[in-house]
C-alpha atoms as a PDB file:
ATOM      1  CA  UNK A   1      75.359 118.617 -54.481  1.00  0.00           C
ATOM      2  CA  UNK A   2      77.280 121.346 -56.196  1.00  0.00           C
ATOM      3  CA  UNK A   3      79.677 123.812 -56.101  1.00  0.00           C
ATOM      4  CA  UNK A   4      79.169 127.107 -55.242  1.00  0.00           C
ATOM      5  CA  UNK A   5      81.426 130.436 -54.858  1.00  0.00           C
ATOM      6  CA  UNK A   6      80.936 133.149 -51.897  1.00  0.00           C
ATOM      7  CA  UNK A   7      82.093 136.379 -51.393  1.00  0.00           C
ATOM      8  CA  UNK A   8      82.184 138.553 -48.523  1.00  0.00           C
ATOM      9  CA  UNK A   9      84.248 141.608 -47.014  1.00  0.00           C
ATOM     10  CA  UNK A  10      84.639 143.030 -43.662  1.00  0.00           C
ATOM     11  CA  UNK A  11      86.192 145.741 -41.829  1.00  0.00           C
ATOM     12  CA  UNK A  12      89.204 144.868 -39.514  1.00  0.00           C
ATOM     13  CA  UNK A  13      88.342 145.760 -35.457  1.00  0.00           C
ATOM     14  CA  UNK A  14      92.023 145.223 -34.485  1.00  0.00           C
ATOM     15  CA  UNK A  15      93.923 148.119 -34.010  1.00  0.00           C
ATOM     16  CA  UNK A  16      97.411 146.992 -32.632  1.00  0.00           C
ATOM     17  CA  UNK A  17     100.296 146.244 -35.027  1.00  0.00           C
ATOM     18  CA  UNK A  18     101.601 143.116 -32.870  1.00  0.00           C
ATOM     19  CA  UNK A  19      97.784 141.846 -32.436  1.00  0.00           C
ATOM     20  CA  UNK A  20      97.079 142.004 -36.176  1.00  0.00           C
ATOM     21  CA  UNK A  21      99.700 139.950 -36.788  1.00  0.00           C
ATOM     22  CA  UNK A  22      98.762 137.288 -34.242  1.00  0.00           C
ATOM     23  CA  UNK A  23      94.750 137.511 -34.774  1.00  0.00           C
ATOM     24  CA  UNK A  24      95.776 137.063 -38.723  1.00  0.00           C
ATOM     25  CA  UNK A  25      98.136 133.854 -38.275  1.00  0.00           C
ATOM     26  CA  UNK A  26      94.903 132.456 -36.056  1.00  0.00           C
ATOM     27  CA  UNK A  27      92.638 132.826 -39.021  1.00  0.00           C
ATOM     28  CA  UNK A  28      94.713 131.598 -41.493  1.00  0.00           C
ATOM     29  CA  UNK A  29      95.727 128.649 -39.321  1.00  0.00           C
ATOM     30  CA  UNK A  30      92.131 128.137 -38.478  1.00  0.00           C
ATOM     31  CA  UNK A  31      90.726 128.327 -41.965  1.00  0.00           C
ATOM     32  CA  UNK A  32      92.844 126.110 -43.458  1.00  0.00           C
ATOM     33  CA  UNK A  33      92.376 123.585 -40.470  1.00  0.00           C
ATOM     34  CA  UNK A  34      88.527 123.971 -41.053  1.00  0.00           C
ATOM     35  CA  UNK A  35      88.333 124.290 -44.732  1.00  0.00           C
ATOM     36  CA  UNK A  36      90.197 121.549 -45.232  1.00  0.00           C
ATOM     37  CA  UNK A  37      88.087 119.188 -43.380  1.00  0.00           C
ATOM     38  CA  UNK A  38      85.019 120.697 -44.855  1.00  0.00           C
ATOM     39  CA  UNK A  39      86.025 121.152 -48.597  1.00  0.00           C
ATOM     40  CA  UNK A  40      86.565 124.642 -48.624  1.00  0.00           C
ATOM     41  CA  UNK A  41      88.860 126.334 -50.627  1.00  0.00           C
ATOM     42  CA  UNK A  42      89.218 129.703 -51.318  1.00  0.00           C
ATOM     43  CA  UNK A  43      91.342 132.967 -50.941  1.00  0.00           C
ATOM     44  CA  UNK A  44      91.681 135.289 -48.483  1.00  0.00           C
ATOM     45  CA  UNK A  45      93.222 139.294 -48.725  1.00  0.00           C
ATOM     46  CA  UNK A  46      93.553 141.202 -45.911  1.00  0.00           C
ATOM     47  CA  UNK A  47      94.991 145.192 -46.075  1.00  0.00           C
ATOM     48  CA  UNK A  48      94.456 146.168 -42.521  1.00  0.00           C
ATOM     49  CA  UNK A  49      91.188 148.208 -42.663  1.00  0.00           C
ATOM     50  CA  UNK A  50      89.337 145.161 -44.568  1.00  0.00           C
ATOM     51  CA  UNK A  51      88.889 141.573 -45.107  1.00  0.00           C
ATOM     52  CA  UNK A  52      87.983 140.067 -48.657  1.00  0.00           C
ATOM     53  CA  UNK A  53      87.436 136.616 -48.967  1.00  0.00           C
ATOM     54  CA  UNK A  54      85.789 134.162 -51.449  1.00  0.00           C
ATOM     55  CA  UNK A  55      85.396 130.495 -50.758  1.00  0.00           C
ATOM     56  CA  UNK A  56      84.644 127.768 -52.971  1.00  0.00           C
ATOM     57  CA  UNK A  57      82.520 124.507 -51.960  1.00  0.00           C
ATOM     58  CA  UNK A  58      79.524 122.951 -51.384  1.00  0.00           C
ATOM     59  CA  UNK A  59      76.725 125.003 -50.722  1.00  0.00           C
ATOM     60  CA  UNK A  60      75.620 123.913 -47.234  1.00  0.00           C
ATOM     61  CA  UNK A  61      79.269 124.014 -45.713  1.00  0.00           C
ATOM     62  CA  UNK A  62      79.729 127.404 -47.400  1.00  0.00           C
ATOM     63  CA  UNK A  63      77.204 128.544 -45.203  1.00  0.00           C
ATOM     64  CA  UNK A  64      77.791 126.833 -42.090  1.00  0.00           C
ATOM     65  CA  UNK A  65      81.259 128.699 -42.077  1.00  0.00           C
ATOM     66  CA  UNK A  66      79.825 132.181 -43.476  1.00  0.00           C
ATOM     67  CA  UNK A  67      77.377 131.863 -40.233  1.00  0.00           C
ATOM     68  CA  UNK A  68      80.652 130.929 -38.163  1.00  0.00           C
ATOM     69  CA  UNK A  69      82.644 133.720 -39.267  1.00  0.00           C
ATOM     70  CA  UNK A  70      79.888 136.598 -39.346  1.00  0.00           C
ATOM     71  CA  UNK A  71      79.724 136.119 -35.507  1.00  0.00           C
ATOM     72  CA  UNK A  72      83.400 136.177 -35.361  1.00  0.00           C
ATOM     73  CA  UNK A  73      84.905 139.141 -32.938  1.00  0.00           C
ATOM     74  CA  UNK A  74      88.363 140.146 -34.950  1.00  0.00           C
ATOM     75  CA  UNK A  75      86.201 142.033 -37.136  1.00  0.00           C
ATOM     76  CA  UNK A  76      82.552 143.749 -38.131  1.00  0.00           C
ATOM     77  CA  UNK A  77      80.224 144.906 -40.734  1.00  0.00           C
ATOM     78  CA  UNK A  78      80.449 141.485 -42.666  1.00  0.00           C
ATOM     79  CA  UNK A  79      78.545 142.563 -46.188  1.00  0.00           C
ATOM     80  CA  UNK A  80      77.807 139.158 -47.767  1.00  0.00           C
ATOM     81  CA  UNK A  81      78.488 140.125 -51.619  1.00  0.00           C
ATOM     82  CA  UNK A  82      77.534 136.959 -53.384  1.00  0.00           C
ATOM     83  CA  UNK A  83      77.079 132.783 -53.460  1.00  0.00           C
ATOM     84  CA  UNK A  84      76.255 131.455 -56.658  1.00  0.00           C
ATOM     85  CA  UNK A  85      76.830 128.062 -58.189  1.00  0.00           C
ATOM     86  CA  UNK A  86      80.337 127.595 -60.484  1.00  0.00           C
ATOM     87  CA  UNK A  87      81.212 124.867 -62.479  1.00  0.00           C
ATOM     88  CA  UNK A  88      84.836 124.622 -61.349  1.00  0.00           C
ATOM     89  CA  UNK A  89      87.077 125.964 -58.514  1.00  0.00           C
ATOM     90  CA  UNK A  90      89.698 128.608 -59.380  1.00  0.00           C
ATOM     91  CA  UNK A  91      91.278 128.603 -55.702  1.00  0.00           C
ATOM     92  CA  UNK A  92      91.432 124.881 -55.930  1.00  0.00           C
ATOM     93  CA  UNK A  93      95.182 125.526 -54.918  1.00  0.00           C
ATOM     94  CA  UNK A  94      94.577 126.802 -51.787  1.00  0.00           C
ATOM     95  CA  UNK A  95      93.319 125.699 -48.562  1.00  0.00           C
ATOM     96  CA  UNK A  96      93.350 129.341 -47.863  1.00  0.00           C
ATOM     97  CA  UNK A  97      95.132 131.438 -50.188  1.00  0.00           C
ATOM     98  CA  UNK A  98      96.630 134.534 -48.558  1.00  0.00           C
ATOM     99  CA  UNK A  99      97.887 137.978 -49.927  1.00  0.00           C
ATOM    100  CA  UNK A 100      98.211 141.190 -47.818  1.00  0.00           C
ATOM    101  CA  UNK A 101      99.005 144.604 -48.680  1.00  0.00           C
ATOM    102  CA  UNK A 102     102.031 144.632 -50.778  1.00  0.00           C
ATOM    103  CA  UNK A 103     103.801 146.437 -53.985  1.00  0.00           C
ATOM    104  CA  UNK A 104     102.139 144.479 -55.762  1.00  0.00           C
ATOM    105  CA  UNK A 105      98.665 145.141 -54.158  1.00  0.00           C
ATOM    106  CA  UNK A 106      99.395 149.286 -55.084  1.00  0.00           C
ATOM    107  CA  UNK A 107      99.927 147.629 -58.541  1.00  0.00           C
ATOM    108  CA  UNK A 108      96.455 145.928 -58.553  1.00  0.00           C
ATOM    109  CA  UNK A 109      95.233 148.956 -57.210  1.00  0.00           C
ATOM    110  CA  UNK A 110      95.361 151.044 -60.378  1.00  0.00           C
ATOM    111  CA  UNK A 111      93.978 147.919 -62.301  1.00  0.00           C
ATOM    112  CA  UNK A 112      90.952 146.928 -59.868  1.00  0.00           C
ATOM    113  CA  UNK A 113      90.741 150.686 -58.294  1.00  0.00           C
ATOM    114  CA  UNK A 114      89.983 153.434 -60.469  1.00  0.00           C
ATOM    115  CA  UNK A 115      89.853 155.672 -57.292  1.00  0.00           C
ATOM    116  CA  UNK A 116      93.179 154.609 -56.345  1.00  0.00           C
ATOM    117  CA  UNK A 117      91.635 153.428 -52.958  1.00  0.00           C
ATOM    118  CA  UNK A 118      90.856 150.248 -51.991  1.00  0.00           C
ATOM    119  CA  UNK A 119      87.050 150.121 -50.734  1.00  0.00           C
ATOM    120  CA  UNK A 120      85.409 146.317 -51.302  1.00  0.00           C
ATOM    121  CA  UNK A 121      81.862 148.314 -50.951  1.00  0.00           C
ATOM    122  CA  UNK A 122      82.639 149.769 -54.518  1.00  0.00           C
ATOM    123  CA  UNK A 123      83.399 146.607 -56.056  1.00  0.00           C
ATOM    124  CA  UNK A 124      81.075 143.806 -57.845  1.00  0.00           C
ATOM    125  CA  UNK A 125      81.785 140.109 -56.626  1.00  0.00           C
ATOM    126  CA  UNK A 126      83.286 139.359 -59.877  1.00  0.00           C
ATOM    127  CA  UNK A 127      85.881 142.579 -58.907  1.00  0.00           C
ATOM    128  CA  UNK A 128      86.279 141.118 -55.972  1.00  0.00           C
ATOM    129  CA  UNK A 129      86.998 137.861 -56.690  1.00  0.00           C
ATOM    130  CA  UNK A 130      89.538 138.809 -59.413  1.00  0.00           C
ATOM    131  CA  UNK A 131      91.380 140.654 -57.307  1.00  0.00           C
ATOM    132  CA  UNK A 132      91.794 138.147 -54.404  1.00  0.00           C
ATOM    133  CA  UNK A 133      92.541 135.734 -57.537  1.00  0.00           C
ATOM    134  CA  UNK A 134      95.568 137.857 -58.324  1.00  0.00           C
ATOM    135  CA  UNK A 135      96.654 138.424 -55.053  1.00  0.00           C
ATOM    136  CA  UNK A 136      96.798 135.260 -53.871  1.00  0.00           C
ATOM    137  CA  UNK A 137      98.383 133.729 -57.189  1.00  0.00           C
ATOM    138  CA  UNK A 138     101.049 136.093 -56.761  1.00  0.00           C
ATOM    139  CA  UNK A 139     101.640 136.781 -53.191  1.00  0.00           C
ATOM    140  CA  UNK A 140     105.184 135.865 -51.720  1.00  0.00           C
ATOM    141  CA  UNK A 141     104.611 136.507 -47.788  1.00  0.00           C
ATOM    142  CA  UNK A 142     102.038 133.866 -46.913  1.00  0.00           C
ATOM    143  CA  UNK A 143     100.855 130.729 -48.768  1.00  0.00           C
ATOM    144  CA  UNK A 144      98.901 127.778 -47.267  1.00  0.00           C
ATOM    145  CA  UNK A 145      98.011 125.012 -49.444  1.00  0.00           C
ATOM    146  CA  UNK A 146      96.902 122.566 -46.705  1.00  0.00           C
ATOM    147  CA  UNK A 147      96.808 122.370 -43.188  1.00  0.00           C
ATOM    148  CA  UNK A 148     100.341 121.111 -42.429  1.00  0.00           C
ATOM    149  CA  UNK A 149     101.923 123.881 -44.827  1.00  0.00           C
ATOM    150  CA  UNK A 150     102.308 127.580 -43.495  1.00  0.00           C
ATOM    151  CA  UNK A 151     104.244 128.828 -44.830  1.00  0.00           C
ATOM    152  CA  UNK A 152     106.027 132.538 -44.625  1.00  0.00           C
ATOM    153  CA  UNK A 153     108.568 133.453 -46.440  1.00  0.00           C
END
């Protein structure tokens, strides 16, 4: 087998502050859980109105959690972006990587964002992955590296 990279976004369905919060510490606790017993690792970014995530594995357990999460309820219009095969993993660090909307996400906005706006639908894969990249590499609110380490700082 080999290893492939996917990349999706979708746009956030909860509304509530409190519930965001909660629904988000589910998913992250769940992915890691999940893509830990599966392979999977990979980065997710999260700014309230969207969800970008790329995951790294083997191609048929890519897939079986892309088909889990497109039926998931916390959010809709999941726009698969790309899966193609890579010869190495660059979130091989994370479980599930995690960055949210932060100071330094405005920064990466002026770098990844010519618009100033952050809209995944005007982004390539390779945009998109770069930016989660960065995030996640530099985020200081929530880091997993495997499924017994959550942590938030």
């Amino acid at each position: 087998m080999s290893l492939h990279r996917l990349v999706y976004f979708s746009t956030n369905v909860i509304a509530d502050g409190d519930a965001v919060a909660a629904n988000l510490k589910q998913v992250l606790k769940s992915s890691i859980r999940n893509n830990v017993a599966a392979g999977i690792t990979g980065g997710l970014l999260f700014n309230r109105n969207y969800y970008v995530q790329v995951l790294e594995g083997e191609r048929p357990e890519l897939l079986r959690i892309f088909t889990r999460i497109s039926v998931d309820p916390r959010h809709r219009d999941v726009v698969f972006v790309e899966r193609k095969p890579v010869n190495r993993r660059i979130f091989g660090a994370w479980s599930m990587g995690f960055a949210g909307r932060t100071d330094l996400f405005n920064q990466m906005l002026e770098r990844f964002c010519p618009s100033g706006k952050f809209d995944p639908r005007e982004m390539t894969a390779d945009q998109l992955t770069a930016f989660v990249l960065e995030m996640v590499s530099h985020e200081k609110g929530f880091i997993s590296t495997s499924i017994s380490e959550l942590v938030e700082i």
